[in-house]
Protein backbone atom coordinates (compact mmCIF):
# COMPACT_ATOMS: atom_id res chain seq x y z
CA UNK A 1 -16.46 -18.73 22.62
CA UNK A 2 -15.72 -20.40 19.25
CA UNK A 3 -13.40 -18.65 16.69
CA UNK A 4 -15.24 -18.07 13.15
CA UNK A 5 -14.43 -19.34 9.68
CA UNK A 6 -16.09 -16.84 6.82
CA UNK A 7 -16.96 -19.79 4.13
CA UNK A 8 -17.52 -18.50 0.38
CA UNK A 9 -20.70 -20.70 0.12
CA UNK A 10 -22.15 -21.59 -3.31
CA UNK A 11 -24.54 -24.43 -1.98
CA UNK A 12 -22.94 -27.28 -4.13
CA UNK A 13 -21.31 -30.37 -2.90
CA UNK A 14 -18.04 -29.23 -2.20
CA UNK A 15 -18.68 -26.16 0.07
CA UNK A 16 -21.63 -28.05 1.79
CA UNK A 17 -18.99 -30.96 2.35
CA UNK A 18 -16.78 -28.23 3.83
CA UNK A 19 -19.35 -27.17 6.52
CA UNK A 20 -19.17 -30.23 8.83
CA UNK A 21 -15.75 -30.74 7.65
CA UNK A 22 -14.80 -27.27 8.90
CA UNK A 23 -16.47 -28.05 12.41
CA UNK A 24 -15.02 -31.40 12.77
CA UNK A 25 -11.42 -30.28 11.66
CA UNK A 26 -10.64 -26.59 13.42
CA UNK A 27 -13.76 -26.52 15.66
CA UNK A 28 -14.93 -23.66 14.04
CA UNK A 29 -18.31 -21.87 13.98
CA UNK A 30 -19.19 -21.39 10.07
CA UNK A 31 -20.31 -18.37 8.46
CA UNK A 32 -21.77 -19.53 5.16
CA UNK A 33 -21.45 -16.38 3.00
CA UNK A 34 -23.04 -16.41 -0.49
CA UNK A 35 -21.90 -14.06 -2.98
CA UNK A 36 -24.77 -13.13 -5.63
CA UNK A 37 -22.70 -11.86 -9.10
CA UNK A 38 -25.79 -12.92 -10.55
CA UNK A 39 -26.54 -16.44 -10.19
CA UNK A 40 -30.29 -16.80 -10.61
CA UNK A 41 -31.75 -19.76 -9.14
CA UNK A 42 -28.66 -21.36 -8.22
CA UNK A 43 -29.35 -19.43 -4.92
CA UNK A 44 -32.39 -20.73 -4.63
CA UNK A 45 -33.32 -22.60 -0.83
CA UNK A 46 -29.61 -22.07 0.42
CA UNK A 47 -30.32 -21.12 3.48
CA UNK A 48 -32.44 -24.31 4.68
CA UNK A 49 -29.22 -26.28 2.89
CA UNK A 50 -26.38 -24.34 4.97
CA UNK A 51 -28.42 -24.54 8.46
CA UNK A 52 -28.68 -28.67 7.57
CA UNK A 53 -25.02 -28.59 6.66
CA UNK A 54 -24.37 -26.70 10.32
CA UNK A 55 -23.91 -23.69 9.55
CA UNK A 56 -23.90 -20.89 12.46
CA UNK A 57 -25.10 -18.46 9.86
CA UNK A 58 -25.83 -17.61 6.15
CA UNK A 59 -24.93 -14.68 4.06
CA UNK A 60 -26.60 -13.78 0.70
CA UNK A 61 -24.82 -10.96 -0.13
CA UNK A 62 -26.20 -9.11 -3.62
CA UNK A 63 -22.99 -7.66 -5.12
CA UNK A 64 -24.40 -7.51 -9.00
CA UNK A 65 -24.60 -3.85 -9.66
CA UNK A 66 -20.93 -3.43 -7.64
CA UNK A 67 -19.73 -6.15 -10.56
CA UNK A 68 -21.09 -5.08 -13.25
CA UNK A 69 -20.15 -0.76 -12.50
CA UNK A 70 -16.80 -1.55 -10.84
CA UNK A 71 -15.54 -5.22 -12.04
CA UNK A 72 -16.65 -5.38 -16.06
CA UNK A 73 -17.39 -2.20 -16.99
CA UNK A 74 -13.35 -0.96 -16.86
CA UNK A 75 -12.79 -4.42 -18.43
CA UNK A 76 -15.07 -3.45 -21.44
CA UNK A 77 -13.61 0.33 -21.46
CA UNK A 78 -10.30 -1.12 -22.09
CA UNK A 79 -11.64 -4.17 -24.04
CA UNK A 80 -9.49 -6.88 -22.22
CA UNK A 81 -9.06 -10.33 -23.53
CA UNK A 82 -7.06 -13.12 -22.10
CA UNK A 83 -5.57 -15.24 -25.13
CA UNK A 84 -7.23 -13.33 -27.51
CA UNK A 85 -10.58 -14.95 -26.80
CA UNK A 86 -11.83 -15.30 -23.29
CA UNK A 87 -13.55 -12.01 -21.95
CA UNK A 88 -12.27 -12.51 -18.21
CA UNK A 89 -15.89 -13.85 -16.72
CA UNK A 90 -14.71 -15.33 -13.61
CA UNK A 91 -11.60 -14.00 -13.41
CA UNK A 92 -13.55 -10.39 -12.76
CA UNK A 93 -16.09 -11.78 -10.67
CA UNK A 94 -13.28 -13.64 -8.36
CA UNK A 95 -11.63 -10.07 -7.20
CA UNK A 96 -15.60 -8.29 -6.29
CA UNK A 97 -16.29 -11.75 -4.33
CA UNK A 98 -12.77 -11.73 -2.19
CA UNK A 99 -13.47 -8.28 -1.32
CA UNK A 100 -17.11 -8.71 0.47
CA UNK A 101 -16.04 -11.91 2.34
CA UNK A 102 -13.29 -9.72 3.91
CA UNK A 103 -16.06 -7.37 4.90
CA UNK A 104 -17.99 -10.37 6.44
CA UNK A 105 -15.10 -11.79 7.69
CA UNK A 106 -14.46 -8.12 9.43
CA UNK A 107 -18.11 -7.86 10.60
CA UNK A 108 -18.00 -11.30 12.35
CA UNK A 109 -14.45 -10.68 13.62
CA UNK A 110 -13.66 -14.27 12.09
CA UNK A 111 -10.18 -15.69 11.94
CA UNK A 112 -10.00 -17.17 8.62
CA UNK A 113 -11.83 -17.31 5.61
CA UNK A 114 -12.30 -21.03 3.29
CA UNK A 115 -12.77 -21.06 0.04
CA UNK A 116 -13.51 -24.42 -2.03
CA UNK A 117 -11.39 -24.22 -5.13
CA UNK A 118 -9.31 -26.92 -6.22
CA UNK A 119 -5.86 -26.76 -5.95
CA UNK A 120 -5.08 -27.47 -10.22
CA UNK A 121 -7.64 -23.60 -10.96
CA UNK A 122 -7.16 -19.98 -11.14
CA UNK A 123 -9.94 -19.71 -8.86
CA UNK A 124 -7.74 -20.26 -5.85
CA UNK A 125 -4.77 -17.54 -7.03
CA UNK A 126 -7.64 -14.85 -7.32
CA UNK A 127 -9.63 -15.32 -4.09
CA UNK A 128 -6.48 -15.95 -2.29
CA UNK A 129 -4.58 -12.63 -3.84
CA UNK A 130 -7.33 -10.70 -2.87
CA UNK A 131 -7.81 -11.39 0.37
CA UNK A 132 -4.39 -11.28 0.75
CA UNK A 133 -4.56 -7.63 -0.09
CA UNK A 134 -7.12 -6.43 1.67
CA UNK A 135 -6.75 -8.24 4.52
CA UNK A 136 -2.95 -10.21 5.11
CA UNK A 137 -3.93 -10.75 8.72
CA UNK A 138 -6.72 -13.14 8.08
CA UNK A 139 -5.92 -16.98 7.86
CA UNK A 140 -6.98 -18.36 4.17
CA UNK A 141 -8.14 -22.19 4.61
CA UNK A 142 -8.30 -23.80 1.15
CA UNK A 143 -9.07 -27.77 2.21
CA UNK A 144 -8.21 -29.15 -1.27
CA UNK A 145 -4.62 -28.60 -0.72
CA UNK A 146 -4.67 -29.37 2.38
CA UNK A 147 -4.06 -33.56 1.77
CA UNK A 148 -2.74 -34.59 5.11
CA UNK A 149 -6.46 -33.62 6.60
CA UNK A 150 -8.74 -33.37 3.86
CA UNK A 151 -9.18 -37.09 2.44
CA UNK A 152 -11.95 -36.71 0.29
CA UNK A 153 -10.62 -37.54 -3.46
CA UNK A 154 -14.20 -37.76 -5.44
CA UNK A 155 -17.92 -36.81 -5.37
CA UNK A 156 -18.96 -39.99 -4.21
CA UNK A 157 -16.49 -39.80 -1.17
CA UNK A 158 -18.07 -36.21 -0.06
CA UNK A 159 -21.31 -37.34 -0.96
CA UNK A 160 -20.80 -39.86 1.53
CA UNK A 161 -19.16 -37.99 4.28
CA UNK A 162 -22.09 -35.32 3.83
CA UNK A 163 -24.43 -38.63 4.29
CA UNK A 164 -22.22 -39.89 7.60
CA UNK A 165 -22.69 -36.09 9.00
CA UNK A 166 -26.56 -36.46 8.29
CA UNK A 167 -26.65 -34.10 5.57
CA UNK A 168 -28.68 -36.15 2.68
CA UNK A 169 -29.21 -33.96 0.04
CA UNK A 170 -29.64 -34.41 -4.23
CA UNK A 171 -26.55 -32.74 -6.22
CA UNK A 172 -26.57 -32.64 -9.59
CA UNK A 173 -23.54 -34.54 -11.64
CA UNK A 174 -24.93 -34.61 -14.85
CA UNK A 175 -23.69 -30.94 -14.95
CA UNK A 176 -20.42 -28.51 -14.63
CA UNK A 177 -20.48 -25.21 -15.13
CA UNK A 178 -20.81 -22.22 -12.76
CA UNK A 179 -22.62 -18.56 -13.57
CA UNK A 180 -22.80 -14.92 -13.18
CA UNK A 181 -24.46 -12.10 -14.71
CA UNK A 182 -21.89 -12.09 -17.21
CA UNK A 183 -21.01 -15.53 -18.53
CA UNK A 184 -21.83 -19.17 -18.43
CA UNK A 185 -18.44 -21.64 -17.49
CA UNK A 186 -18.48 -25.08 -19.00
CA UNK A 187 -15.10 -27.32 -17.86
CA UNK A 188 -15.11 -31.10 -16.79
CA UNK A 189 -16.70 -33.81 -17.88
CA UNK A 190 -16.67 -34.80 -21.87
CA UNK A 191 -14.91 -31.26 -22.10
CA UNK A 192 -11.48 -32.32 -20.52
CA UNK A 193 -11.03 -34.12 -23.89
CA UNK A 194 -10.12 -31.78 -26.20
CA UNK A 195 -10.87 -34.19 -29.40
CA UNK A 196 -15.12 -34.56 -28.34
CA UNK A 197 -17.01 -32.18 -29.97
CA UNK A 198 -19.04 -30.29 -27.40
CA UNK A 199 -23.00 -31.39 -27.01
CA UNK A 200 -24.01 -28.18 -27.52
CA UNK A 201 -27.76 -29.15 -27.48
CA UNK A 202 -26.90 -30.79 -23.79
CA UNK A 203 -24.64 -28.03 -22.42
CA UNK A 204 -25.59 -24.76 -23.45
CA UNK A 205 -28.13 -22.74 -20.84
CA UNK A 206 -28.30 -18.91 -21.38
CA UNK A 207 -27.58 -19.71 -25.69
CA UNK A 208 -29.02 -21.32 -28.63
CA UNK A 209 -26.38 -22.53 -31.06
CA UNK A 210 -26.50 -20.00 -34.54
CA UNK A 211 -27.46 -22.59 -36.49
CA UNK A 212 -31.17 -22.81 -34.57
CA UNK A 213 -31.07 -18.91 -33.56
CA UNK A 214 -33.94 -17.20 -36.10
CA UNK A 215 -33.73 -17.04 -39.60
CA UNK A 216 -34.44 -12.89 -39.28
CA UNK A 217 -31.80 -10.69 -38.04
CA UNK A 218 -32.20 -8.19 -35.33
CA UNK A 219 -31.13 -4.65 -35.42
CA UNK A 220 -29.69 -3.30 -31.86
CA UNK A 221 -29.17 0.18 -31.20
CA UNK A 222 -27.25 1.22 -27.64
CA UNK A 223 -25.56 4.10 -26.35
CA UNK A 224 -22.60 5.22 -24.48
CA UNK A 225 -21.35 8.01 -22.23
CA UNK A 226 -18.06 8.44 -21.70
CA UNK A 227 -17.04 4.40 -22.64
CA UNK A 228 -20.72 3.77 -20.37
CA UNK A 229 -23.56 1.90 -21.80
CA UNK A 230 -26.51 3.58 -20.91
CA UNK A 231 -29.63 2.42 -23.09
CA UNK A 232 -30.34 -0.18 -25.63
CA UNK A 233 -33.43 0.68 -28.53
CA UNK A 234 -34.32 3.81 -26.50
CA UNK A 235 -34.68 2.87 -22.97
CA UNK A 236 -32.17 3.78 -20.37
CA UNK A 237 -31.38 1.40 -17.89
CA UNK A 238 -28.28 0.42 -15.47
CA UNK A 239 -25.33 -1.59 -16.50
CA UNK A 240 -26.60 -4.72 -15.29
CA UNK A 241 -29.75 -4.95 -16.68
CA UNK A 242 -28.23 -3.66 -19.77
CA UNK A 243 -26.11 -6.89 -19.49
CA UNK A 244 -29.33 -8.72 -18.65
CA UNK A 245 -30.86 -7.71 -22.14
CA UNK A 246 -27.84 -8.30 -24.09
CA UNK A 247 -27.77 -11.78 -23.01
CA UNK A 248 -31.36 -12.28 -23.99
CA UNK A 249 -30.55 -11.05 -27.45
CA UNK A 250 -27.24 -12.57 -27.50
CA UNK A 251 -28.37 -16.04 -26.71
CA UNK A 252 -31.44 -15.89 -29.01
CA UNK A 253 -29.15 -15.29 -31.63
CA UNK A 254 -26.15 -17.93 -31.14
CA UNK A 255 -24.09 -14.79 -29.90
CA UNK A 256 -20.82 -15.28 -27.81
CA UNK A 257 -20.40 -19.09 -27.52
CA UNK A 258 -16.52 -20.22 -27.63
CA UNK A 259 -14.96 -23.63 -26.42
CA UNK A 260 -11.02 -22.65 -26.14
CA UNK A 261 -8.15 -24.20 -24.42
CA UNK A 262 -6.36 -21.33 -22.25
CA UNK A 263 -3.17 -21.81 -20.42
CA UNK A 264 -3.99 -21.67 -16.46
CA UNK A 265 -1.99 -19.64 -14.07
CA UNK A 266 -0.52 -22.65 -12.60
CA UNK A 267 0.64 -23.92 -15.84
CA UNK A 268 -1.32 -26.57 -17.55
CA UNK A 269 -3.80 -25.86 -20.11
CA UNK A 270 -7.68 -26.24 -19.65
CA UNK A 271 -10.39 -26.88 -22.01
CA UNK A 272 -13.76 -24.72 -21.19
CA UNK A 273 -16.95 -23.84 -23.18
CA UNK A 274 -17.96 -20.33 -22.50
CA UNK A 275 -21.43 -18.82 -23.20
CA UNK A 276 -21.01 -14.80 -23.02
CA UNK A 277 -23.28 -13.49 -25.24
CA UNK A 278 -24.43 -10.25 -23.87
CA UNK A 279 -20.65 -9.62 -23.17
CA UNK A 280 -19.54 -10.30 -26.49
CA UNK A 281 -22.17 -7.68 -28.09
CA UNK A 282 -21.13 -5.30 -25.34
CA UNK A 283 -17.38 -5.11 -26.30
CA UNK A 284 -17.97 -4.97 -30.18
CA UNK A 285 -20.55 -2.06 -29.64
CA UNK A 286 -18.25 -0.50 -27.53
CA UNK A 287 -14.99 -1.19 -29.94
CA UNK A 288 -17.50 0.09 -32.58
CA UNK A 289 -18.02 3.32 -30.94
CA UNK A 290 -14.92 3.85 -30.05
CA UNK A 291 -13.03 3.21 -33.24
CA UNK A 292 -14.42 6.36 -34.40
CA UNK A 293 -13.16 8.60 -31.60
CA UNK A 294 -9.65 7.65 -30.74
CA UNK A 295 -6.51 8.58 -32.40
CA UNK A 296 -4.30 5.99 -33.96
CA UNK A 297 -1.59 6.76 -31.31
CA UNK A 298 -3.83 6.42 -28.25
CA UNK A 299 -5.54 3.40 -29.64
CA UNK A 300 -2.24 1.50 -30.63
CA UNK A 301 -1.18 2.08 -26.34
CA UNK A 302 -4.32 1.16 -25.08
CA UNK A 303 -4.21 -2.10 -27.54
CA UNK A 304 -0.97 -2.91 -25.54
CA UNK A 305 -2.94 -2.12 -21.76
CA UNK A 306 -5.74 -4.11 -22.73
CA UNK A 307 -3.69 -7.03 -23.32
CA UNK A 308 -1.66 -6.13 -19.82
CA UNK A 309 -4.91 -6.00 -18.10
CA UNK A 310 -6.35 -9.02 -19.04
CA UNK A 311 -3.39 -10.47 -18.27
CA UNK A 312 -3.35 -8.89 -14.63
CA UNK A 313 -7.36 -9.64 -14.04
CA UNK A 314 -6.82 -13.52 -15.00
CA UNK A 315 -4.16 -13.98 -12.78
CA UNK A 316 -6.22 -12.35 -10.22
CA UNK A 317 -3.88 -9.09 -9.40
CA UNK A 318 -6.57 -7.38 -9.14
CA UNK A 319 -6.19 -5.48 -5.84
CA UNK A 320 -2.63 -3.91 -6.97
CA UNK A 321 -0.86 -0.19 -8.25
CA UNK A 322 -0.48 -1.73 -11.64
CA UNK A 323 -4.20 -2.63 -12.52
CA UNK A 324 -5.19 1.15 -10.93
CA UNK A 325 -2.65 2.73 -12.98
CA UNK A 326 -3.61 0.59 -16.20
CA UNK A 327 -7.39 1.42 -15.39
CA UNK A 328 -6.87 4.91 -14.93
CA UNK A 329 -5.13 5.26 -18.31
CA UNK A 330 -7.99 3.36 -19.77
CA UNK A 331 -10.64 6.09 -17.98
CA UNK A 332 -8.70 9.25 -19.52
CA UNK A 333 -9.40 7.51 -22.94
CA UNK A 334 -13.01 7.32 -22.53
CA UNK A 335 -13.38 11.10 -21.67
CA UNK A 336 -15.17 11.60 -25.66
CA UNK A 337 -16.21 8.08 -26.02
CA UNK A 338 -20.08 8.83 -26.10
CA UNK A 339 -22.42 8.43 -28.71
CA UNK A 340 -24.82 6.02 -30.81
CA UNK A 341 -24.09 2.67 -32.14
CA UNK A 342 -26.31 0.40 -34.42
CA UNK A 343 -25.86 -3.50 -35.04
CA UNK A 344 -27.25 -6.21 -36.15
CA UNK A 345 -27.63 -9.87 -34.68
CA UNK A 346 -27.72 -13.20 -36.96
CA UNK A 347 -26.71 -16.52 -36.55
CA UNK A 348 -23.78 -15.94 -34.26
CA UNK A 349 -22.41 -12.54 -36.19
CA UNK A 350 -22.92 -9.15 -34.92
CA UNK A 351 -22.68 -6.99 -38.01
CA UNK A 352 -21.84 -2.85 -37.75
CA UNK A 353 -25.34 -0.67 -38.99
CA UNK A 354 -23.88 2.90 -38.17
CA UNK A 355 -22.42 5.09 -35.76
CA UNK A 356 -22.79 8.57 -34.44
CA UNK A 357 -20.79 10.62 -32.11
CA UNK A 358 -20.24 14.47 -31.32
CA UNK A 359 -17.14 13.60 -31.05
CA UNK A 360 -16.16 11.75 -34.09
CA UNK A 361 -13.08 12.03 -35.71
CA UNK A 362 -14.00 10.65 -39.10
CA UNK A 363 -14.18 13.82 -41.50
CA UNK A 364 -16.00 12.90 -44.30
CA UNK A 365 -14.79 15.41 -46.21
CA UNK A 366 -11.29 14.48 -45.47
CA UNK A 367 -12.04 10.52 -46.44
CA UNK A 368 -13.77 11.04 -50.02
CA UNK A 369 -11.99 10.98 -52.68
CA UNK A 370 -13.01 14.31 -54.09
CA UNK A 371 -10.80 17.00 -52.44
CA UNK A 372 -11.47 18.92 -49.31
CA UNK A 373 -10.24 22.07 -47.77
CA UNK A 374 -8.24 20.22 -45.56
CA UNK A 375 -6.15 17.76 -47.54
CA UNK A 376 -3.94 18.83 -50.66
CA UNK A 377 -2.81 15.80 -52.46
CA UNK A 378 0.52 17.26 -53.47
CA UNK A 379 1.01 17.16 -49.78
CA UNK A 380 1.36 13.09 -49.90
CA UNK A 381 4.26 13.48 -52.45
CA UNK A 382 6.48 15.32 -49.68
CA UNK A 383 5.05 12.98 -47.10
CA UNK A 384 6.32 10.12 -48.56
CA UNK A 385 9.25 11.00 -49.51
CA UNK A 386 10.21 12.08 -45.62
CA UNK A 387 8.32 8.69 -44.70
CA UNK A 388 10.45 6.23 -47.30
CA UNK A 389 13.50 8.03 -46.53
CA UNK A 390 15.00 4.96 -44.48
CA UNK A 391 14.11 2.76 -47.13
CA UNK A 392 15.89 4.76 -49.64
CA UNK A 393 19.56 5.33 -47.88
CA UNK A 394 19.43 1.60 -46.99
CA UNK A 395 18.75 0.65 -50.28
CA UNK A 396 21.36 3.21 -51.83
CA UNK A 397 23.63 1.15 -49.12
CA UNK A 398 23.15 -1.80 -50.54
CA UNK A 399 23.67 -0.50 -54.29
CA UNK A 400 26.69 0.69 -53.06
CA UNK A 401 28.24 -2.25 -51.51
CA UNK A 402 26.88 -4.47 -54.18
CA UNK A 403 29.06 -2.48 -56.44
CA UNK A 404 32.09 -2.48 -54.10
CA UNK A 405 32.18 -5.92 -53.83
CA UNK A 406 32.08 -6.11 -57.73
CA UNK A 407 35.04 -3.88 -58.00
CA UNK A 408 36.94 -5.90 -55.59
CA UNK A 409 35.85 -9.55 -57.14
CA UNK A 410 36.85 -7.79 -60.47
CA UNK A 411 40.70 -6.92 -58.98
CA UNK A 412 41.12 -10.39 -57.60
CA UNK A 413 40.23 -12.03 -60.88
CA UNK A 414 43.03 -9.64 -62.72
């Protein structure tokens, strides 16, 4: 009987390329497993393309509603943001995917597991760390390292070794990017010089650019529960249709579309064009909420986790103490972080319209300028006083020494 090889399957031209290639090179049966974060019709007739690829089997395995309630929603809690600017798309998606092809991989009591990352990306630290975690005993094939055996260099040479292996099939190469429920991933191509202007008319899928989004803005209202979106105008629904609706807004409007370089795990830089517009309303409705509720103290920490965590989720630690311990901090914040937020979409801006919470901390009373029972203005004179108080002795230091050193230039001269 054959050992098996779990293959994360996405039906393009490298993992079909890695079917035969799989076969031919360890004598393997393949387990084509398909992870669905929310692809659309990219999954669309995969299984008659892995069984003509030779395939012993095919998973489609639906994992969005696991993504979007365990993978982006503590992400958006503790509003995480690699480099200021990215909001983690892939790199969240990457830890949810490892973790079902080890449960394949355990179901079909396979050997190893192959991904089809290239050995330059992140993609290969975070499926690799995470399978390493959950399951060290399993072998991890990744064929683009692997030089000495795996000789393809280019398309055109897997297109050909797919076409020696009888497998004669149309990929696309007019386009690079990849998709989940949350985000769109542009790299490659025109993009890998960073001085072409992106053709955003040519690239962009899920978003209009704000200069053609509609001349009328649109007002947005959503609401939270305990740092949880849980309706948008009105009507309840799950996180990932939430996120589904957001990025119908968001793209109508020219929401969430950045083209950054980041600086890769392994060390070089990369150019990429991100669409993420129902993300990007998502975090500033939840910052927008939230901003009201937290105290300074607690909000200046969690400032400082958020950046650890993106950190920690692009370099695909997900699976470890220090992202549960980060997270868990993050989930004692959102304990009062429910209410009602209002926005408003135009031409790439989402603009605040009001927010309510039972648990507010904004006093109105205590903000106005007229006085309240709670503030006494001669209270600020003591207040500062104890709060300058370092500023003053150093200063009086100075004074001091400024006039020592006078008295002693003064000596020397007489």
């Amino acid at each position: 009987m054959k050992e098996k090889v779990v293959l994360a399957y996405s039906g393009g031209l490298d993992t079909t390329a890695i079917i035969p290639w799989l076969k031919e090179t360890f004598n393997y049966d393949v387990i084509c497993c398909c992870i669905d974060c929310g692809q659309g019709e990219e999954l669309d007739g995969l299984e008659e393309r892995a069984k003509l690829s030779g395939a012993a089997k095919l998973y489609i395995e639906d994992i969005v509603d696991d993504f979007a309630d365990n993978y982006i929603v503590p992400c958006v809690q503790a509003h995480a943001v690699y480099e200021d600017e990215y909001l983690l798309g892939t790199s969240m998606a990457r830890p949810a995917i490892a973790k079902r092809l080890v449960e394949i991989a355990r179901k079909e009591n396979a050997v190893a597991i192959c991904h089809g990352a290239t050995g330059k990306g992140n993609d290969q630290i975070r499926f690799e760390l995470g399978i390493t975690a959950l399951a060290p005993d399993i072998k991890i094939i990744a064929p683009w390292r692997m030089t000495d055996i795996w000789t393809m260099q280019s398309r055109e040479d897997e297109i050909d070794y797919c076409k020696a292996h009888g497998i004669d099939l149309p990929f696309d190469a007019k386009h690079s990017y990849s998709r989940d429920l949350w985000h769109i991933s542009h790299e490659g191509l025109e993009l890998e010089d960073p001085s072409n202007e992106p053709n955003y008319d040519d690239l962009l899928v899920m978003s209009t650019t704000p200069e053609k989004a509609p001349d009328k803005a649109e007002y947005v209202t959503m609401t939270f529960e305990k740092g949880v979106p849980k309706s948008i105008n009105g009507e309840e629904m799950k996180v990932s249709d939430i996120i589904r609706k957001l990025n119908e807004l968001g793209g109508k409007h020219g929401i969430g579309i950045i083209d950054i370089v980041e600086n890769r795990v392994v060390g070089m830089k990369s150019r990429g064009v991100y669409e993420t517009p129902g993300g990007t309303i998502l975090y500033a409705a939840h910052q927008q909420l939230e901003e009201l509720i937290l105290d300074r103290a607690t909000a200046e920490v969690k400032k400082e986790m958020a950046d650890k965590l993106a950190q920690i989720v692009y370099e695909g630690k997900w699976f470890t103490p220090l992202r549960e311990a980060i997270q868990a901090f993050v989930e004692s914040t959102q304990e009062y972080v429910t209410g009602e937020v209002k926005f408003k979409l135009y031409k790439g801006t989402i603009t605040k319209a009001g927010t309510t919470s039972p648990y507010s901390l904004y006093s109105e009373s205590l903000a106005s300028f007229t006085t309240g029972d709670l503030y006494d203005h001669h209270d600020a004179s003591g207040f500062i006083n104890l709060f300058g108080l370092p500023l003053k002795v150093r200063a009086m230091m100075q004074a001091s020494q400024i006039s020592a050193d006078e008295l002693c230039e003064a000596s020397l001269r007489n």
